[in-house]
N, C-alpha and C. Protein backbone atom coordinates (compact mmCIF):
# COMPACT_ATOMS: atom_id res chain seq x y z
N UNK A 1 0.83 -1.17 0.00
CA UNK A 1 0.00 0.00 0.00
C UNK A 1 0.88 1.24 0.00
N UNK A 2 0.76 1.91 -0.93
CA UNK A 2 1.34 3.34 -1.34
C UNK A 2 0.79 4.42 -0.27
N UNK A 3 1.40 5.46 0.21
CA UNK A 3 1.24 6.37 1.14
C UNK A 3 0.67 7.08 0.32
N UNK A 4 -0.10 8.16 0.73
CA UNK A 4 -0.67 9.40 0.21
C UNK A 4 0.65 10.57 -0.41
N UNK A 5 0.71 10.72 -1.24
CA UNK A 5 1.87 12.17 -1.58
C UNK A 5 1.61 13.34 -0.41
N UNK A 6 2.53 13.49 0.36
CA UNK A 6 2.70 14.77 0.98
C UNK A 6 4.06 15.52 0.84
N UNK A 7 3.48 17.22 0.65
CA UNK A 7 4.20 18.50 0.18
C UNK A 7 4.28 19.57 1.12
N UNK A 8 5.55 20.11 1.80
CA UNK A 8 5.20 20.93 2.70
C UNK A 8 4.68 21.97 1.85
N UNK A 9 3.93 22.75 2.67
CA UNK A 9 3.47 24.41 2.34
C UNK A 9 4.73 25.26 1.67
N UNK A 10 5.67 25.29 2.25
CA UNK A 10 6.54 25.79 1.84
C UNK A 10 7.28 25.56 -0.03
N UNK A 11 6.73 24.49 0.16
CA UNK A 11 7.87 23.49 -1.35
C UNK A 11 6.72 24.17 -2.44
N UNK A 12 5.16 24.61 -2.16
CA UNK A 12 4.41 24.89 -2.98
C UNK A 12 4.50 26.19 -3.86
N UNK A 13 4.32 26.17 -5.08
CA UNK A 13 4.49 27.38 -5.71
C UNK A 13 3.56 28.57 -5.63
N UNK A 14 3.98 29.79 -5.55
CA UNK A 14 4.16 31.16 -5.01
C UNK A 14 2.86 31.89 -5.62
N UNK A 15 2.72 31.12 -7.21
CA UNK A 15 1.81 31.51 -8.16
C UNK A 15 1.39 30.68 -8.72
N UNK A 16 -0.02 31.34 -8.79
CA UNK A 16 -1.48 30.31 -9.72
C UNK A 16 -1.10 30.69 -10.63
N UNK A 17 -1.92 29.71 -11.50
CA UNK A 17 -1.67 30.07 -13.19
C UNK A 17 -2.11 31.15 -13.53
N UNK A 18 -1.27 31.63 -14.45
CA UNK A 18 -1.58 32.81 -15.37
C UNK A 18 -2.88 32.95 -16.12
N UNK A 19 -3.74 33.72 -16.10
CA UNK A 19 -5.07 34.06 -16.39
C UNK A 19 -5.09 34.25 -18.31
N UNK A 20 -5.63 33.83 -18.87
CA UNK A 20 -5.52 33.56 -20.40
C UNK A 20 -6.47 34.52 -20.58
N UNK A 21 -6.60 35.77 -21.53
CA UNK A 21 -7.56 36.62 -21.80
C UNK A 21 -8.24 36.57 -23.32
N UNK A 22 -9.27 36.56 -23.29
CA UNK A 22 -9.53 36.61 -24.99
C UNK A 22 -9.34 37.73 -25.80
N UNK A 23 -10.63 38.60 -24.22
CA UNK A 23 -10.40 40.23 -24.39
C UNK A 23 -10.15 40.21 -23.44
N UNK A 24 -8.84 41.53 -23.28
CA UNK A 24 -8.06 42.00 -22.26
C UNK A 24 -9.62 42.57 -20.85
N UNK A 25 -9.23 41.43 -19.70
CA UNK A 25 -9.96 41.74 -18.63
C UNK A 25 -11.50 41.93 -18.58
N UNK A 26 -11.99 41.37 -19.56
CA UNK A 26 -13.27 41.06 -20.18
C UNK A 26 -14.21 39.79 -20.39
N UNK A 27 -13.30 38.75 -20.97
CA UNK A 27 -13.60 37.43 -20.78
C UNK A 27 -12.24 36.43 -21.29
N UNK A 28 -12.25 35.76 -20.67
CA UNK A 28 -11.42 34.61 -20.36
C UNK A 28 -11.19 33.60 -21.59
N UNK A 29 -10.15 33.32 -22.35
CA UNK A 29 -9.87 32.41 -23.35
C UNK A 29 -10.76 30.87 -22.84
N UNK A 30 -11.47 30.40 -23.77
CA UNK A 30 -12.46 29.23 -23.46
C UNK A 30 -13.30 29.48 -22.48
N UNK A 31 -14.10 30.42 -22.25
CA UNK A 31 -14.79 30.71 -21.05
C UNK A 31 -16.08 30.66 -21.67
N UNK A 32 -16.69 30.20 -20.71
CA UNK A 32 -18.22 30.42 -20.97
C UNK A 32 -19.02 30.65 -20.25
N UNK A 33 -19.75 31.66 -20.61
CA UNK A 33 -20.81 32.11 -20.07
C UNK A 33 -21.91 32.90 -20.19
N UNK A 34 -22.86 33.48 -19.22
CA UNK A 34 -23.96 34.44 -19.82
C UNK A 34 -24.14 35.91 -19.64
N UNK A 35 -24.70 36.12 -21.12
CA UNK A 35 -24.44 37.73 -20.77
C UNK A 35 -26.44 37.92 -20.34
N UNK A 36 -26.41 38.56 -19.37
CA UNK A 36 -28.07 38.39 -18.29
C UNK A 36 -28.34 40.29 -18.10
N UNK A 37 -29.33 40.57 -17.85
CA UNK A 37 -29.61 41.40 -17.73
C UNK A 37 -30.90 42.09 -18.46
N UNK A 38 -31.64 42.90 -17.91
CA UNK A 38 -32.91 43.23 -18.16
C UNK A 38 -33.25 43.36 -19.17
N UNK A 39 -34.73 43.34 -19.81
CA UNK A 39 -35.10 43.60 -21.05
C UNK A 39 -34.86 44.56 -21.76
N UNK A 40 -34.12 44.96 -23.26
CA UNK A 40 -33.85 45.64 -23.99
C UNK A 40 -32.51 46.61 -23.76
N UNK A 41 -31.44 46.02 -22.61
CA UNK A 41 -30.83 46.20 -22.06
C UNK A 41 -29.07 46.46 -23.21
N UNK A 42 -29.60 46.00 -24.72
CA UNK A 42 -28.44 45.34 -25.16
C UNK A 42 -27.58 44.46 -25.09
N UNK A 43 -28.41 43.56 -24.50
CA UNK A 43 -27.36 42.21 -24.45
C UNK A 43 -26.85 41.77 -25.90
N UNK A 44 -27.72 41.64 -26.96
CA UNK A 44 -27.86 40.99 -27.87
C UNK A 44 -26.59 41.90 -28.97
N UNK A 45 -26.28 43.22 -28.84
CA UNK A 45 -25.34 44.24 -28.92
C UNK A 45 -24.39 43.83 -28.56
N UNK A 46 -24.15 43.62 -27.26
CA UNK A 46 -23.04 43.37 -26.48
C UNK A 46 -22.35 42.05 -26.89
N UNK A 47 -23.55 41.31 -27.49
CA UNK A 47 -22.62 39.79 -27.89
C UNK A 47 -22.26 39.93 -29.26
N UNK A 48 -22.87 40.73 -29.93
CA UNK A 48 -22.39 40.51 -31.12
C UNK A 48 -21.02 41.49 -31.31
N UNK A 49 -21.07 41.86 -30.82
CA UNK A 49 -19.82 43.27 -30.33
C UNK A 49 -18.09 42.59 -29.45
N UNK A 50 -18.68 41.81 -29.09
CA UNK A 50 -18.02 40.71 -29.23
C UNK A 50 -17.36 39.94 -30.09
N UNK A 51 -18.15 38.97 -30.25
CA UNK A 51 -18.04 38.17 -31.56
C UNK A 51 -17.29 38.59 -32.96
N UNK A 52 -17.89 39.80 -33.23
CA UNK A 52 -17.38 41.00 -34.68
C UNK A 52 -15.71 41.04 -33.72
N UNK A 53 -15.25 41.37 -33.00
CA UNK A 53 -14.09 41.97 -32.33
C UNK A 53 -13.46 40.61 -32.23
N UNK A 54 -13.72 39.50 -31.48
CA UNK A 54 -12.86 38.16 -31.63
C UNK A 54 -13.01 37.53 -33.75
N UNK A 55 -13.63 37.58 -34.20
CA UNK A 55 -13.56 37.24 -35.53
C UNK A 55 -12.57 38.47 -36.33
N UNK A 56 -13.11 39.14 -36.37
CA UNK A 56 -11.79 40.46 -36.96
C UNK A 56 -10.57 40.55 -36.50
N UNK A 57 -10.50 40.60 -35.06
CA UNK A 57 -9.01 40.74 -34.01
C UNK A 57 -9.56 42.58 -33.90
N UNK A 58 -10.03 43.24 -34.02
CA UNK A 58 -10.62 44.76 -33.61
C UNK A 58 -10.36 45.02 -32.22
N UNK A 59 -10.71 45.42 -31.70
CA UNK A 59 -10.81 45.74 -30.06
C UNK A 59 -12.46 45.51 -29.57
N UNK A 60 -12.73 45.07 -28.16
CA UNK A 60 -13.87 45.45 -28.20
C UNK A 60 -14.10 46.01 -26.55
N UNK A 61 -15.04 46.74 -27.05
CA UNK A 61 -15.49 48.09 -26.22
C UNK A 61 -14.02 48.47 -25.77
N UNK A 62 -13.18 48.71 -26.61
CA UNK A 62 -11.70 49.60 -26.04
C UNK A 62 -10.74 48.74 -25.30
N UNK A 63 -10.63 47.61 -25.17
CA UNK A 63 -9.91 46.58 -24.88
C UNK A 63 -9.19 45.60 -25.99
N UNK A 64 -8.48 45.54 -25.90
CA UNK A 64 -7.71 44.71 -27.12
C UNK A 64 -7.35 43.16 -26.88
N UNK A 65 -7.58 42.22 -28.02
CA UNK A 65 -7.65 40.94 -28.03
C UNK A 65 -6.40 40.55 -27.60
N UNK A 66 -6.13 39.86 -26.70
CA UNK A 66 -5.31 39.21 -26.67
C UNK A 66 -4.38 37.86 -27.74
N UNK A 67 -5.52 37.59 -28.82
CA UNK A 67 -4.40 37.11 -30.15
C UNK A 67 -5.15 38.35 -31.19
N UNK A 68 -5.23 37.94 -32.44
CA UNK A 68 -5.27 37.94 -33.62
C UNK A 68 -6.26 38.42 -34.52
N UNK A 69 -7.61 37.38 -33.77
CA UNK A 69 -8.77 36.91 -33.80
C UNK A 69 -8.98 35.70 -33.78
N UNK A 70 -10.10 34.96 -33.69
CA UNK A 70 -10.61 33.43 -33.52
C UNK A 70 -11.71 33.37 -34.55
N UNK A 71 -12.20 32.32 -34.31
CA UNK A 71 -13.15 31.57 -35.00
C UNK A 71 -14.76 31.80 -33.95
N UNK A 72 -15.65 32.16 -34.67
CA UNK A 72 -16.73 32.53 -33.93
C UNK A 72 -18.18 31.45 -34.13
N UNK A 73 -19.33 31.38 -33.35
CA UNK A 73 -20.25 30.36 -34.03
C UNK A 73 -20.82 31.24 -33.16
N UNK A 74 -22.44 31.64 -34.34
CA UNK A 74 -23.53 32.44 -33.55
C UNK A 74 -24.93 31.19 -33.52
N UNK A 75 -25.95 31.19 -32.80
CA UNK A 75 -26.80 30.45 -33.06
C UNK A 75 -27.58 31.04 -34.60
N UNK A 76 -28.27 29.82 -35.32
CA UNK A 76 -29.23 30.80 -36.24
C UNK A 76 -30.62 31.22 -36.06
């Protein structure tokens, strides 16, 4: 029977992983999630404002992509 791995506190590293951005401080490379908020609010703006900015490589709302651009899929 194999012991459990034990690590002092100390031996552990200093730093979490580095945070992957799609858009700078906006949303997260592979992230998912929902954009919520009240009726007629512009959500539907806000995602596509998005989307146009990761497919082009543009900026969006004044933040800049962290690559190039990507590959986008909207529902139809």
């Amino acid at each position: 029977m194999n012991p459990l791995p034990v690590q002092r506190a100390s031996q552990l590293s200093s730093t979490g992983p580095q945070t992957q951005w799609l858009v700078e401080e906006l949303w997260t490379e592979q992230a998912v999630g929902i954009l919520g908020g009240e009726p007629k609010c512009c959500k539907s703006f806000l995602a596509l404002d998005v989307a146009v900015s990761v497919a082009s490589g543009a900026p969006c709302l004044h933040r800049e992509l962290a690559q190039t651009g990507g590959g986008v899929a909207l529902p139809g």
